[in-house]
PDB file of N, CA and C in Angstrom:
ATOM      1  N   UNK A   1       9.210  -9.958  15.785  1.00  0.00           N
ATOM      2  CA  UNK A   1       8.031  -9.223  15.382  1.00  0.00           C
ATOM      3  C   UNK A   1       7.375  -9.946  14.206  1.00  0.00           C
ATOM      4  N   UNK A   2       6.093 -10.082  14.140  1.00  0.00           N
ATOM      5  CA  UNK A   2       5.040 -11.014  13.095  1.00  0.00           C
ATOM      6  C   UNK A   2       5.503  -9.505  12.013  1.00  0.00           C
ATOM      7  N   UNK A   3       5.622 -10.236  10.933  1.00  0.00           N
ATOM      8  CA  UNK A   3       5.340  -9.022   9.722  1.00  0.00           C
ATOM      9  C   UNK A   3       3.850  -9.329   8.995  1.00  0.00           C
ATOM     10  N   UNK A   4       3.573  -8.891   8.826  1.00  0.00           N
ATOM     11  CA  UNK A   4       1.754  -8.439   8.002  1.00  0.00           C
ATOM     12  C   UNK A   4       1.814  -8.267   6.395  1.00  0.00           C
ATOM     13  N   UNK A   5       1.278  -8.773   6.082  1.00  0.00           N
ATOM     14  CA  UNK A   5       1.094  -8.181   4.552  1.00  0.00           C
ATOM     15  C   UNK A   5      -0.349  -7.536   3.925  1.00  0.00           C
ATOM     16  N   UNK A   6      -0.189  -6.430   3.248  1.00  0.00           N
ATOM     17  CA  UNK A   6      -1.470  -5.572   3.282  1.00  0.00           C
ATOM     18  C   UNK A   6      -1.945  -5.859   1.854  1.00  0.00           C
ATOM     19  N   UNK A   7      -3.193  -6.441   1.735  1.00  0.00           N
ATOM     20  CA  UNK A   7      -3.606  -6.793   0.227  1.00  0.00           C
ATOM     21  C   UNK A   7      -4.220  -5.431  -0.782  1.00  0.00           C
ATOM     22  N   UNK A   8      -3.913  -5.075  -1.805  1.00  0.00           N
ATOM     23  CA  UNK A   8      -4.954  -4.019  -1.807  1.00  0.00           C
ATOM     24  C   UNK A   8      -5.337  -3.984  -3.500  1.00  0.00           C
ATOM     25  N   UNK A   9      -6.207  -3.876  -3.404  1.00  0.00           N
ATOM     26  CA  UNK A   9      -7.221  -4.180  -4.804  1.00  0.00           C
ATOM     27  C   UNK A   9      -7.071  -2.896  -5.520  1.00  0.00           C
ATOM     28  N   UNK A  10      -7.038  -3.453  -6.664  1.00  0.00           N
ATOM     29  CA  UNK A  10      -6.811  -1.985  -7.783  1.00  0.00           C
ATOM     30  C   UNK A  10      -5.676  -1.532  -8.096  1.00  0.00           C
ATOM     31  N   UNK A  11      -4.254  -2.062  -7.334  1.00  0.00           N
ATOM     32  CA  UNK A  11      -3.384  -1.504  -7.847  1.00  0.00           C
ATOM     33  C   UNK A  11      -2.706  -2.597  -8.864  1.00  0.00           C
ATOM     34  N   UNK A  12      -2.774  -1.833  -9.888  1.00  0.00           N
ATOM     35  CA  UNK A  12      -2.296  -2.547 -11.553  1.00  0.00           C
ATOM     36  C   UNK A  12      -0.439  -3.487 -11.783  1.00  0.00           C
ATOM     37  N   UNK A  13      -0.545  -3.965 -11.880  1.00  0.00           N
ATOM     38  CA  UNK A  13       0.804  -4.540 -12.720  1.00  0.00           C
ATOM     39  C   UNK A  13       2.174  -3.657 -12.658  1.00  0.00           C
ATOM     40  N   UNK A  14       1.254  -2.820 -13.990  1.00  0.00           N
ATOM     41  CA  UNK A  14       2.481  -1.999 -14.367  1.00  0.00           C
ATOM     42  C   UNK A  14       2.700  -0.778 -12.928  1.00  0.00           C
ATOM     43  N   UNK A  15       1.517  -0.150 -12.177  1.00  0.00           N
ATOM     44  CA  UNK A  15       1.680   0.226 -10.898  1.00  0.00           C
ATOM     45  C   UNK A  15       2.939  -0.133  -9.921  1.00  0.00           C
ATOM     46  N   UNK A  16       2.448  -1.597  -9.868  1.00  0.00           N
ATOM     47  CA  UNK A  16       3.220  -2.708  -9.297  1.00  0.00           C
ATOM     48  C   UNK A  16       4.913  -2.343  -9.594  1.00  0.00           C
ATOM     49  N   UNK A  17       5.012  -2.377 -10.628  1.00  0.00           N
ATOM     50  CA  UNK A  17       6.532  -2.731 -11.533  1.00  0.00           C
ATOM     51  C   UNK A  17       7.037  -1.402 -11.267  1.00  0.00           C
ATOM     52  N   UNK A  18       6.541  -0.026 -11.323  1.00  0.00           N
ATOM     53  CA  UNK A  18       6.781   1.124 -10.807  1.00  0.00           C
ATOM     54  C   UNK A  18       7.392   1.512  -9.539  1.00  0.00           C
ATOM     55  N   UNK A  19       6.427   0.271  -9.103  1.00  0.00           N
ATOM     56  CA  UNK A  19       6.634   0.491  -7.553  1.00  0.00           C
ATOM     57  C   UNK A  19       8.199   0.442  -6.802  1.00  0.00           C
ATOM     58  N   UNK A  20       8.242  -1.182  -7.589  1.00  0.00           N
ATOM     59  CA  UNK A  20       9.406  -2.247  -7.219  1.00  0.00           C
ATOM     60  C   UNK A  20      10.520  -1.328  -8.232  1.00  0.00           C
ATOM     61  N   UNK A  21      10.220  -0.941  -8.882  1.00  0.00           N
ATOM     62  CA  UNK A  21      11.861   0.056  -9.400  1.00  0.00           C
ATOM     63  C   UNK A  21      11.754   0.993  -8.731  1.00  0.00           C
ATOM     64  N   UNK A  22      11.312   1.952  -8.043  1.00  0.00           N
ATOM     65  CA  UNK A  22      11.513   3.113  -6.954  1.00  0.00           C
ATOM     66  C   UNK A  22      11.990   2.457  -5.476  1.00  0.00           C
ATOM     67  N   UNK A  23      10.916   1.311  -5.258  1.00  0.00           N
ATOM     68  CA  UNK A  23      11.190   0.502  -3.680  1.00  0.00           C
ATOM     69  C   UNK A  23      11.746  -0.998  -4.393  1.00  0.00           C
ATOM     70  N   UNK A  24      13.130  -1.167  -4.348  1.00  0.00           N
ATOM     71  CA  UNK A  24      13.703  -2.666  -4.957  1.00  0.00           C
ATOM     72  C   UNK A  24      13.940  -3.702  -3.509  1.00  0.00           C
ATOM     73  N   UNK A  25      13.424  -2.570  -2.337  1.00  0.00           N
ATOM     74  CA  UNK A  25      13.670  -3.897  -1.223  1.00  0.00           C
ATOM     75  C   UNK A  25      12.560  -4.194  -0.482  1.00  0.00           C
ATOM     76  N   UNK A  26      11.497  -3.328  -1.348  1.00  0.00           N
ATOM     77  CA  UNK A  26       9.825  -3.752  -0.851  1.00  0.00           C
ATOM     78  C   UNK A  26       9.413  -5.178  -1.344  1.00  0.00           C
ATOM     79  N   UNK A  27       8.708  -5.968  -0.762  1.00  0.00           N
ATOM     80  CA  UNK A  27       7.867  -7.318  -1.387  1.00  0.00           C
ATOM     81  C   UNK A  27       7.072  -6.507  -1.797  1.00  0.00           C
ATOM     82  N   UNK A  28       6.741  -6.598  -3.182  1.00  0.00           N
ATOM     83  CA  UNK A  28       5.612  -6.612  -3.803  1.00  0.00           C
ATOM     84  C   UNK A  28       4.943  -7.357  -4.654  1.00  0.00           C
ATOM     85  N   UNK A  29       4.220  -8.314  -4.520  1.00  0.00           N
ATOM     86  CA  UNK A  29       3.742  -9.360  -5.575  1.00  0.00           C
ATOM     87  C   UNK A  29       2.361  -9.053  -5.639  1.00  0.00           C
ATOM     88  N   UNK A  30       1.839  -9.931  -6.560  1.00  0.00           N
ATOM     89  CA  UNK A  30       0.107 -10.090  -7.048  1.00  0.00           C
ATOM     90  C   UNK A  30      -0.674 -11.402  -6.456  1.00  0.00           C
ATOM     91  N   UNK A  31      -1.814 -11.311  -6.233  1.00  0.00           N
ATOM     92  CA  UNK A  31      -2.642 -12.248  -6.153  1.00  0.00           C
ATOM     93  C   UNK A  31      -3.199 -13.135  -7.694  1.00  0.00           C
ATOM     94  N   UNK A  32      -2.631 -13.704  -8.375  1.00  0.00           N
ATOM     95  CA  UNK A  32      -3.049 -13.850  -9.715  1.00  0.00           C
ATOM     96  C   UNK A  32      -4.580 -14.594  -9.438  1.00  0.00           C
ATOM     97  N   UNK A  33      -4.948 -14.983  -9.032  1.00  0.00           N
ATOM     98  CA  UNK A  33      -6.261 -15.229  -8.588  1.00  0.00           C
ATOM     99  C   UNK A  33      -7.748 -13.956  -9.121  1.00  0.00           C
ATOM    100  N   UNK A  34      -7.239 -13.050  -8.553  1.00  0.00           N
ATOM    101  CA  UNK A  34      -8.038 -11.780  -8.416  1.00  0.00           C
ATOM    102  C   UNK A  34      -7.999 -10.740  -9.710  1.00  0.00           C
ATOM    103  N   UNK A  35      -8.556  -9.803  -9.860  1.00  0.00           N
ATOM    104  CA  UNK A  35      -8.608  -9.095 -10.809  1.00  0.00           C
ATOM    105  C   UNK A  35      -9.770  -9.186 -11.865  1.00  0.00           C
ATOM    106  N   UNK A  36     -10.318  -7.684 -12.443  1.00  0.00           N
ATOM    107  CA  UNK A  36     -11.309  -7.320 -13.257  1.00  0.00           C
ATOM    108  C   UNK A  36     -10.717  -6.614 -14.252  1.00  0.00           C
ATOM    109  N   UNK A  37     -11.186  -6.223 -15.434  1.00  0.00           N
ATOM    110  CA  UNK A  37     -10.822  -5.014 -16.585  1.00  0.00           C
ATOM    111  C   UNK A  37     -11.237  -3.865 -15.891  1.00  0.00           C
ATOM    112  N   UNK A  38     -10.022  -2.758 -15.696  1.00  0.00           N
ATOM    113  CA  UNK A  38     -10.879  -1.286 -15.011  1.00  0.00           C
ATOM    114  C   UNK A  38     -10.247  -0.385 -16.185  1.00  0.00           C
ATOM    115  N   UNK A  39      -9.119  -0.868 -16.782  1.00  0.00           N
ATOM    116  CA  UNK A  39      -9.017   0.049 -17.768  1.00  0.00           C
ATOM    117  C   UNK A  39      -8.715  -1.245 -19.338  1.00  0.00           C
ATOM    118  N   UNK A  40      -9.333  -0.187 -20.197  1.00  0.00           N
ATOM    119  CA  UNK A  40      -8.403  -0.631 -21.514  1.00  0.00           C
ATOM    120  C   UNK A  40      -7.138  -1.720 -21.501  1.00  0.00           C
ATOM    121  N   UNK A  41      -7.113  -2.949 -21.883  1.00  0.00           N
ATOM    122  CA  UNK A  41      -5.639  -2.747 -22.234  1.00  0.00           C
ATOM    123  C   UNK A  41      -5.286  -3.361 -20.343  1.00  0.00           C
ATOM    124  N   UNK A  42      -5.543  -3.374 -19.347  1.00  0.00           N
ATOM    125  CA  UNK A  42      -4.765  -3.256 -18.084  1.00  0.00           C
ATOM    126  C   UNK A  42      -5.618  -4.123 -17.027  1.00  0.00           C
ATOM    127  N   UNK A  43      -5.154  -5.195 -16.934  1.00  0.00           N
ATOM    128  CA  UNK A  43      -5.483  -5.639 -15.731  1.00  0.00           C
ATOM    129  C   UNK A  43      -5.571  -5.247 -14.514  1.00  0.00           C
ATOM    130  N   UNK A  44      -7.005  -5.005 -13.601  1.00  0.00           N
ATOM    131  CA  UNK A  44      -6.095  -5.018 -12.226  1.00  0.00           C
ATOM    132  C   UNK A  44      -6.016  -5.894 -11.201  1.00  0.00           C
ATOM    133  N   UNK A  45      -5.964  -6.086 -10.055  1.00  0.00           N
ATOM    134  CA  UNK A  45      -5.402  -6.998  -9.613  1.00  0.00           C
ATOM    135  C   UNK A  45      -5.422  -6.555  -7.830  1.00  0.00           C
ATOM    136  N   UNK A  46      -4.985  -8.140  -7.184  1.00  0.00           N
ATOM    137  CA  UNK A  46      -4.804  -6.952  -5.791  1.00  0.00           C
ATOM    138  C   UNK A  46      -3.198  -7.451  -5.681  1.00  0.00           C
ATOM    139  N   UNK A  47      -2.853  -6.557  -5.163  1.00  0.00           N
ATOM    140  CA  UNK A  47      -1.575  -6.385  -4.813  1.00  0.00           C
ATOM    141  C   UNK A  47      -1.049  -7.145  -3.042  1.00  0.00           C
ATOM    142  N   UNK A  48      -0.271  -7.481  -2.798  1.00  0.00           N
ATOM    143  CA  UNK A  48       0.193  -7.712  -1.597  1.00  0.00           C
ATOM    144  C   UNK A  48       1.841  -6.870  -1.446  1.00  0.00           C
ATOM    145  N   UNK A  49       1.772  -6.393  -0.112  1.00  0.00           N
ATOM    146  CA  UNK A  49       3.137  -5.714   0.192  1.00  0.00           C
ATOM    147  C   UNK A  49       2.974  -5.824   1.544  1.00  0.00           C
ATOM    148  N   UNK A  50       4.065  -6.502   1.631  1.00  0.00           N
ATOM    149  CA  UNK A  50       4.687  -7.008   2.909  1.00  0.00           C
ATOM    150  C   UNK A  50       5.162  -5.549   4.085  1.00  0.00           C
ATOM    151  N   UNK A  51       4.840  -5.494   5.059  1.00  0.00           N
ATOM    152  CA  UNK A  51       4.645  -4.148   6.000  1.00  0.00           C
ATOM    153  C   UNK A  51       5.824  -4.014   6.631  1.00  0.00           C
ATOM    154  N   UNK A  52       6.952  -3.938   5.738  1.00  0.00           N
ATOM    155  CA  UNK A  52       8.293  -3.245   6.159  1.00  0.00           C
ATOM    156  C   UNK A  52       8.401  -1.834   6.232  1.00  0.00           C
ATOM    157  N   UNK A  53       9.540  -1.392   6.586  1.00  0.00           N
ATOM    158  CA  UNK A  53       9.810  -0.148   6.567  1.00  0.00           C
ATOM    159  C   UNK A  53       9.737   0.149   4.522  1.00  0.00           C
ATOM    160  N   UNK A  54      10.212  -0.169   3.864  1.00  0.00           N
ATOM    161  CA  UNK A  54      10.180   0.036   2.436  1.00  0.00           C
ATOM    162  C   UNK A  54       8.799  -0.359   1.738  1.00  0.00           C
ATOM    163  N   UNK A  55       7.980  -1.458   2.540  1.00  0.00           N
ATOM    164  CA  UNK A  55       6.878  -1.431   2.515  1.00  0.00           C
ATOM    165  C   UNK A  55       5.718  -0.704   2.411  1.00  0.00           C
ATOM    166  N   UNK A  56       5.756  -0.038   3.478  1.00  0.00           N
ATOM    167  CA  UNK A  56       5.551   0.651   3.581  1.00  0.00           C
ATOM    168  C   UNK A  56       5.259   1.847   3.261  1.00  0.00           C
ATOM    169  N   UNK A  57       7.094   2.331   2.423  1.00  0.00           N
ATOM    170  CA  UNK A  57       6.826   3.438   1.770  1.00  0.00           C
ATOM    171  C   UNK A  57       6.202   3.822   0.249  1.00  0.00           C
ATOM    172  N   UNK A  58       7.035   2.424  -0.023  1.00  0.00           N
ATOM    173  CA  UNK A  58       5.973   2.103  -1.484  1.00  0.00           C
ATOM    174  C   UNK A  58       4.598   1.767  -1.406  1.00  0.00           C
ATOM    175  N   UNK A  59       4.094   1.604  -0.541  1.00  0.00           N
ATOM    176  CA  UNK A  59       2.341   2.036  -0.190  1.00  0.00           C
ATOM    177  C   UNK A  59       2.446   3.454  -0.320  1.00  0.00           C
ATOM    178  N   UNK A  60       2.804   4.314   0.532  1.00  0.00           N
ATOM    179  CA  UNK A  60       2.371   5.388   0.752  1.00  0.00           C
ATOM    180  C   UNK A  60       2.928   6.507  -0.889  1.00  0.00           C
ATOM    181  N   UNK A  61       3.679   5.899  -1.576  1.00  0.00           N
ATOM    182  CA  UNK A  61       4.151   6.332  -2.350  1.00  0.00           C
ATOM    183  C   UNK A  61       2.930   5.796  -3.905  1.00  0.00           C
ATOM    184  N   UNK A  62       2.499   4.772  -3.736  1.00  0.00           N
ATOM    185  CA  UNK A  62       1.026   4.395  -4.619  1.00  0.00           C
ATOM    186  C   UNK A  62       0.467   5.598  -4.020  1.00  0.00           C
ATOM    187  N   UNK A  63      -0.100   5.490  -2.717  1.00  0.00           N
ATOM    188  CA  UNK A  63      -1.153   6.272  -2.507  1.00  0.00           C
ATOM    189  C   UNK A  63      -1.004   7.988  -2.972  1.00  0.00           C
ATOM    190  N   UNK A  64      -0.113   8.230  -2.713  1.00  0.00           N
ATOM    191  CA  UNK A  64       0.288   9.525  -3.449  1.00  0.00           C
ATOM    192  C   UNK A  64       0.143   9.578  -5.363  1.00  0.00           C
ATOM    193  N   UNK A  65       0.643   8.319  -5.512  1.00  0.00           N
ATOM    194  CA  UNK A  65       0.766   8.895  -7.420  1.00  0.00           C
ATOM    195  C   UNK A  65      -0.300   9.776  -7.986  1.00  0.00           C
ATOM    196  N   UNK A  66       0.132  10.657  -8.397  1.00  0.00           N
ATOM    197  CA  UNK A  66      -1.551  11.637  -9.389  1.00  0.00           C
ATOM    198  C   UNK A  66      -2.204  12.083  -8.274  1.00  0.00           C
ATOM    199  N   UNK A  67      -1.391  12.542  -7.227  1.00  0.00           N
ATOM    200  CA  UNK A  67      -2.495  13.059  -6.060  1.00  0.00           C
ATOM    201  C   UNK A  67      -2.255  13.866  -5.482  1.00  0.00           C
ATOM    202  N   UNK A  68      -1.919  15.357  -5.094  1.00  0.00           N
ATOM    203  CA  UNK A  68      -1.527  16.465  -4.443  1.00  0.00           C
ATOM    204  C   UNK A  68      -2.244  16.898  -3.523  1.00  0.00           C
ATOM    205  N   UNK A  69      -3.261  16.878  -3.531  1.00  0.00           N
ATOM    206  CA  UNK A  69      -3.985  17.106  -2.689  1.00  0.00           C
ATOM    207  C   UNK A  69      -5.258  16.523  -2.687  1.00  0.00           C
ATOM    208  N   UNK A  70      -6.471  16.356  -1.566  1.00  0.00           N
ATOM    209  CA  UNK A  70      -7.503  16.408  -1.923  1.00  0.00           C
ATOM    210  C   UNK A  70      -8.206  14.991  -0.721  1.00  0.00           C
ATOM    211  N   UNK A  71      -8.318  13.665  -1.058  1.00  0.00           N
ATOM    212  CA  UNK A  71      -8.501  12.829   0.449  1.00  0.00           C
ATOM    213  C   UNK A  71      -8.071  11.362  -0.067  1.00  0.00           C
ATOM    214  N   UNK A  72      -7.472  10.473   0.263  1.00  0.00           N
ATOM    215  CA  UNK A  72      -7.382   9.456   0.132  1.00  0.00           C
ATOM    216  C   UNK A  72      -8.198   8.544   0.915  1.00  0.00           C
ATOM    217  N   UNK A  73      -8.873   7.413   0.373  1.00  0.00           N
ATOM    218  CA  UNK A  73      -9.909   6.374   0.589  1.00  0.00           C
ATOM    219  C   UNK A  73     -10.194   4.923   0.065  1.00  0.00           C
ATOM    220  N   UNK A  74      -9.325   4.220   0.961  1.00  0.00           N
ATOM    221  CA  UNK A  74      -9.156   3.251   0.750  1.00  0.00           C
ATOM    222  C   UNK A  74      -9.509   2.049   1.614  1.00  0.00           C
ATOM    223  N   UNK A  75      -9.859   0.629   1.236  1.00  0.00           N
ATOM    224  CA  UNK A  75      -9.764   0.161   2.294  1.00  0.00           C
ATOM    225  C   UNK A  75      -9.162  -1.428   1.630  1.00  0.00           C
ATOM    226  N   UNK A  76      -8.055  -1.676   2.641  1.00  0.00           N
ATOM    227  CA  UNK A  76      -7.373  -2.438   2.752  1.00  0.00           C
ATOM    228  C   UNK A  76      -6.982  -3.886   3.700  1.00  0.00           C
ATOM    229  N   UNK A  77      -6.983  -4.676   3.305  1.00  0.00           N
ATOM    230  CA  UNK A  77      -7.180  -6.299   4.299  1.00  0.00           C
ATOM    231  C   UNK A  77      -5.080  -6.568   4.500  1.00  0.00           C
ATOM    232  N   UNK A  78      -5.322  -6.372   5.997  1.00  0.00           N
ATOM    233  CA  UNK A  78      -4.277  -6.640   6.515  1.00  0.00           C
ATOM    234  C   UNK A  78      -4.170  -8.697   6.877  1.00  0.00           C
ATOM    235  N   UNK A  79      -2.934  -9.073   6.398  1.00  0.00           N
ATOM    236  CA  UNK A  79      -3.144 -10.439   6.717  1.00  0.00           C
ATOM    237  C   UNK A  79      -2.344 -10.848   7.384  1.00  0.00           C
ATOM    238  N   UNK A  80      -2.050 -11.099   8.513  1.00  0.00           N
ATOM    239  CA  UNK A  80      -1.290 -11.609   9.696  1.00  0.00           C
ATOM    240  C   UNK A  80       0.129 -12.882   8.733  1.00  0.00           C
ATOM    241  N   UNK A  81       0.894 -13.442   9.586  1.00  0.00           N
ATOM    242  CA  UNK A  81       1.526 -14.517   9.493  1.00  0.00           C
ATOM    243  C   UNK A  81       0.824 -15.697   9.506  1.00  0.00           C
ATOM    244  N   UNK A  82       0.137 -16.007  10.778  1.00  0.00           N
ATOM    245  CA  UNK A  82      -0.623 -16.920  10.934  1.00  0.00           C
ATOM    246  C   UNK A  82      -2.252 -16.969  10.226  1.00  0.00           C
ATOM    247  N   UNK A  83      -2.431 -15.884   9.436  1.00  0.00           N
ATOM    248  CA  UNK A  83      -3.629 -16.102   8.931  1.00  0.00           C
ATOM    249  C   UNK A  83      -4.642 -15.481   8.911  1.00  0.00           C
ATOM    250  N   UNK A  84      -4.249 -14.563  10.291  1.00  0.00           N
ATOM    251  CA  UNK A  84      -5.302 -13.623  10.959  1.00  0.00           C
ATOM    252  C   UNK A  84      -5.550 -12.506   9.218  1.00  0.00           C
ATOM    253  N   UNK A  85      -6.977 -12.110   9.556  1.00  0.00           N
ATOM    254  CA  UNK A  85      -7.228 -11.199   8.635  1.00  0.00           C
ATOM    255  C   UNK A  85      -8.097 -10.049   9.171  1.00  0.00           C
ATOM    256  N   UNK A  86      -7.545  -8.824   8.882  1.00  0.00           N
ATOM    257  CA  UNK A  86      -8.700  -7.632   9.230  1.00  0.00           C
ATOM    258  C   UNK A  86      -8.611  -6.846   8.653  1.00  0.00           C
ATOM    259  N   UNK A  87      -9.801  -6.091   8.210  1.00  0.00           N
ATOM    260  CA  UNK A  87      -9.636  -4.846   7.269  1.00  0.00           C
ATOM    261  C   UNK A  87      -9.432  -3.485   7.913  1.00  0.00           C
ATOM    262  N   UNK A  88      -9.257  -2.216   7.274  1.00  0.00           N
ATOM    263  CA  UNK A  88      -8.370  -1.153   7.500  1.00  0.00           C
ATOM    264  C   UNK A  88      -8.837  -0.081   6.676  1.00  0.00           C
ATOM    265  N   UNK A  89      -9.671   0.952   6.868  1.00  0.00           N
ATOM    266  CA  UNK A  89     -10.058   1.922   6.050  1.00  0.00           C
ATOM    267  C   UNK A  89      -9.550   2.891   6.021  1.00  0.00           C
ATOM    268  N   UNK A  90      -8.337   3.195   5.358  1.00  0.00           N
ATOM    269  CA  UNK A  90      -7.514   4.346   5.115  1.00  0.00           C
ATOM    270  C   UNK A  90      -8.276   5.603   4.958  1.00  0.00           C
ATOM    271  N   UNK A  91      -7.751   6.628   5.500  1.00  0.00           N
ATOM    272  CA  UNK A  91      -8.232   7.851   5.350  1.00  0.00           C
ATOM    273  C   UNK A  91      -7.277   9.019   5.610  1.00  0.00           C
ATOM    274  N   UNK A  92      -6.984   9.521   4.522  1.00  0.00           N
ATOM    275  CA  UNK A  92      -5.847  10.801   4.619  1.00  0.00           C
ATOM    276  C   UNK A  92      -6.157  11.644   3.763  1.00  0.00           C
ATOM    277  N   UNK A  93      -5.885  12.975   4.713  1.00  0.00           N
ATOM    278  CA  UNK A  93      -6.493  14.490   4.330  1.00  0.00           C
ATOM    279  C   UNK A  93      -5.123  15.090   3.620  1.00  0.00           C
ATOM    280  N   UNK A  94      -5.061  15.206   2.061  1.00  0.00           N
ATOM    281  CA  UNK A  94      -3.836  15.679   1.675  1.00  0.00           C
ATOM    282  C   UNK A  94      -4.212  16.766   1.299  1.00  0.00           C
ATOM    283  N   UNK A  95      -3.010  17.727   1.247  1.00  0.00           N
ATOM    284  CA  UNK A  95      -2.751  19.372   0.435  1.00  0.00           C
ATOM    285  C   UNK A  95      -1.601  19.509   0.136  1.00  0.00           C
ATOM    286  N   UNK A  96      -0.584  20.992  -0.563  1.00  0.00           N
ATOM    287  CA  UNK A  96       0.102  20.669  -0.679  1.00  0.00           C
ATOM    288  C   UNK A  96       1.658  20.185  -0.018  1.00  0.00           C
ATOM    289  N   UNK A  97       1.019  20.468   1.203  1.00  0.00           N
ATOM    290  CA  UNK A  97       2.324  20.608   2.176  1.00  0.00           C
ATOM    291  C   UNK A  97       2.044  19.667   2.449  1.00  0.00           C
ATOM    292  N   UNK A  98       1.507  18.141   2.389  1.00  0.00           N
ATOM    293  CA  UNK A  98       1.371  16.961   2.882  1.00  0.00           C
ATOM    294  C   UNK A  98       2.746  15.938   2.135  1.00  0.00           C
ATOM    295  N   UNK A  99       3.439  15.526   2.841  1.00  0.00           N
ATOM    296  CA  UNK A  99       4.694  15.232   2.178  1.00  0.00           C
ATOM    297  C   UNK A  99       4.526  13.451   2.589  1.00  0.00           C
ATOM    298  N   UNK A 100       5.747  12.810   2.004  1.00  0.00           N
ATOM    299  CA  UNK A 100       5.852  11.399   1.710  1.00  0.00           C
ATOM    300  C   UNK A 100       5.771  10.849   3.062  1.00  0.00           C
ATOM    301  N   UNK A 101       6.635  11.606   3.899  1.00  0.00           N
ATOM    302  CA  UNK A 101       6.645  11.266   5.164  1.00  0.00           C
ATOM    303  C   UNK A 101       5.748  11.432   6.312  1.00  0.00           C
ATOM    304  N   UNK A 102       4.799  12.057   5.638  1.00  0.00           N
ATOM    305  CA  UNK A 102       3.540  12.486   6.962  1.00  0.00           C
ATOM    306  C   UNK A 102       2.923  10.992   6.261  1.00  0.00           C
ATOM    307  N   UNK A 103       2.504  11.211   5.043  1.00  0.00           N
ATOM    308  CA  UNK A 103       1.477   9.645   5.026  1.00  0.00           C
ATOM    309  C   UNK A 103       2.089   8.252   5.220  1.00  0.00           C
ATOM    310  N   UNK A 104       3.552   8.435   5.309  1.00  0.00           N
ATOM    311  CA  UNK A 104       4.201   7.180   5.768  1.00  0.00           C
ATOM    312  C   UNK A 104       3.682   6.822   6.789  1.00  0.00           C
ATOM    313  N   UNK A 105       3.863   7.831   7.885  1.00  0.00           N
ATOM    314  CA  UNK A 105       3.459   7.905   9.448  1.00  0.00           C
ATOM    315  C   UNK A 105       2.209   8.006   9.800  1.00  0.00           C
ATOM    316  N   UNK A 106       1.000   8.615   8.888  1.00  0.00           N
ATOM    317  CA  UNK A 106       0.021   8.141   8.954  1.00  0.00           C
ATOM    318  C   UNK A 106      -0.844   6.443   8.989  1.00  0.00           C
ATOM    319  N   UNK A 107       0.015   5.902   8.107  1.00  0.00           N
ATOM    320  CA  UNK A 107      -0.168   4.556   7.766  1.00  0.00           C
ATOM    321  C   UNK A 107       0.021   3.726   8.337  1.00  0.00           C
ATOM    322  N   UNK A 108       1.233   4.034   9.010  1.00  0.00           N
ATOM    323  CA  UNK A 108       1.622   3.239  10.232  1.00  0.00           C
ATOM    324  C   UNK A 108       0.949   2.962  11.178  1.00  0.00           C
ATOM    325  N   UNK A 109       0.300   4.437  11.101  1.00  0.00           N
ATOM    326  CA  UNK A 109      -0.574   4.015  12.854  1.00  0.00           C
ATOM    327  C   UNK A 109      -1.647   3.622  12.639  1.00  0.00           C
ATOM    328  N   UNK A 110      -2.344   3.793  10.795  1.00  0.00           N
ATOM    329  CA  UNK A 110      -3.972   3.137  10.727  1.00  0.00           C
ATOM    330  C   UNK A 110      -3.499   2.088  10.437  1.00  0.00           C
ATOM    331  N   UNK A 111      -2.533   1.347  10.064  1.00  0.00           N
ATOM    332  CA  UNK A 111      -1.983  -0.256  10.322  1.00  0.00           C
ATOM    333  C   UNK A 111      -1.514  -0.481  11.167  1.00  0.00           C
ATOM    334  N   UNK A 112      -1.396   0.213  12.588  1.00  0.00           N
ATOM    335  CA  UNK A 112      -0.926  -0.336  13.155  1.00  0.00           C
ATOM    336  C   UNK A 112       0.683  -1.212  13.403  1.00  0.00           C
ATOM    337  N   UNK A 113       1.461  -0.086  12.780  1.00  0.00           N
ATOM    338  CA  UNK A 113       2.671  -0.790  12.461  1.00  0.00           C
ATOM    339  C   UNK A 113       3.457   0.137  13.543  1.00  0.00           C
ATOM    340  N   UNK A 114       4.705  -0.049  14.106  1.00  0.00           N
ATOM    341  CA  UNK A 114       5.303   0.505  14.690  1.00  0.00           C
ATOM    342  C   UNK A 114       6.899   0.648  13.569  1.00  0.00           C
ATOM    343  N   UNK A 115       6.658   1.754  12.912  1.00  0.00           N
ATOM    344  CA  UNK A 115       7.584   2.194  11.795  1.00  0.00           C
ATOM    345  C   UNK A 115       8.690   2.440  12.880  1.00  0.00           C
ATOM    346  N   UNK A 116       9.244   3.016  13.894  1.00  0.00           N
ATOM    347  CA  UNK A 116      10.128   3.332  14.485  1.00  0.00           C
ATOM    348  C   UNK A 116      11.323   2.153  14.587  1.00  0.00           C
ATOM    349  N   UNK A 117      10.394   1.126  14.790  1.00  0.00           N
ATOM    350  CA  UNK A 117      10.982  -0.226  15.401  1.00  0.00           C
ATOM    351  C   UNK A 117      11.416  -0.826  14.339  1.00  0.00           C
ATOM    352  N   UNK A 118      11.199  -0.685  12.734  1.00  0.00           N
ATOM    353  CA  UNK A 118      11.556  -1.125  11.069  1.00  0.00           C
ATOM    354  C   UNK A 118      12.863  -0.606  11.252  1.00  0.00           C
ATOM    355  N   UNK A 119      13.504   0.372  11.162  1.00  0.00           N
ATOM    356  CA  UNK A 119      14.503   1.093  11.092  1.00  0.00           C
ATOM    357  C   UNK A 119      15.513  -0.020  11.565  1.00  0.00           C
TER     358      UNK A 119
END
């Protein structure tokens, strides 16, 4: 199976470093290339995470931080092995019964990942 890596702009450093101590078997690195001042004090940056099963969840686990409910909107450049590139406009309807595992499985299928087959 080709693994994918999903680039995504705006998520910060220290985000990043958050990430990788909750998910320690996710790839998560930076594009040091990229990045503007959005806050004080904080670079941001785009992020790359490799579309594993832990991958995965530490995406869906960004996309959640500071968020209980309300819509997520994002859009994200999926990048093949070989190079291929296409973008991906996330869209998820959260409340509070929306749990880690529904937007895992959401993600999967607007990336196009077959999470079943990670396991």
């Amino acid at each position: 199976m080709e693994i994918d890596t999903v680039r995504i702009p705006g998520l910060t450093r220290l985000e990043g470093l958050e990430l990788k101590k909750r998910f320690p078997q996710a790839s998560i690195t930076f594009d040091s290339t990229s990045g503007s001042d959005e806050a004080p004090g904080e670079l941001a940056t785009i992020a790359l995470i490799t579309l594993t099963a832990m991958g995965i969840q530490a995406l869906a686990a960004y996309f959640l931080m500071d968020q209980k409910k309300g819509r997520i909107e994002r859009t994200v450049e999926v990048v093949g092995k070989k190079g291929t590139r296409r973008k991906e406009k996330i869209v998820i309807d959260l409340d509070e019964r929306t749990s880690h595992a529904d937007v895992v499985k959401q993600l999967g299928r607007m990336l196009h990942v077959d999470i079943g087959a990670m396991k």
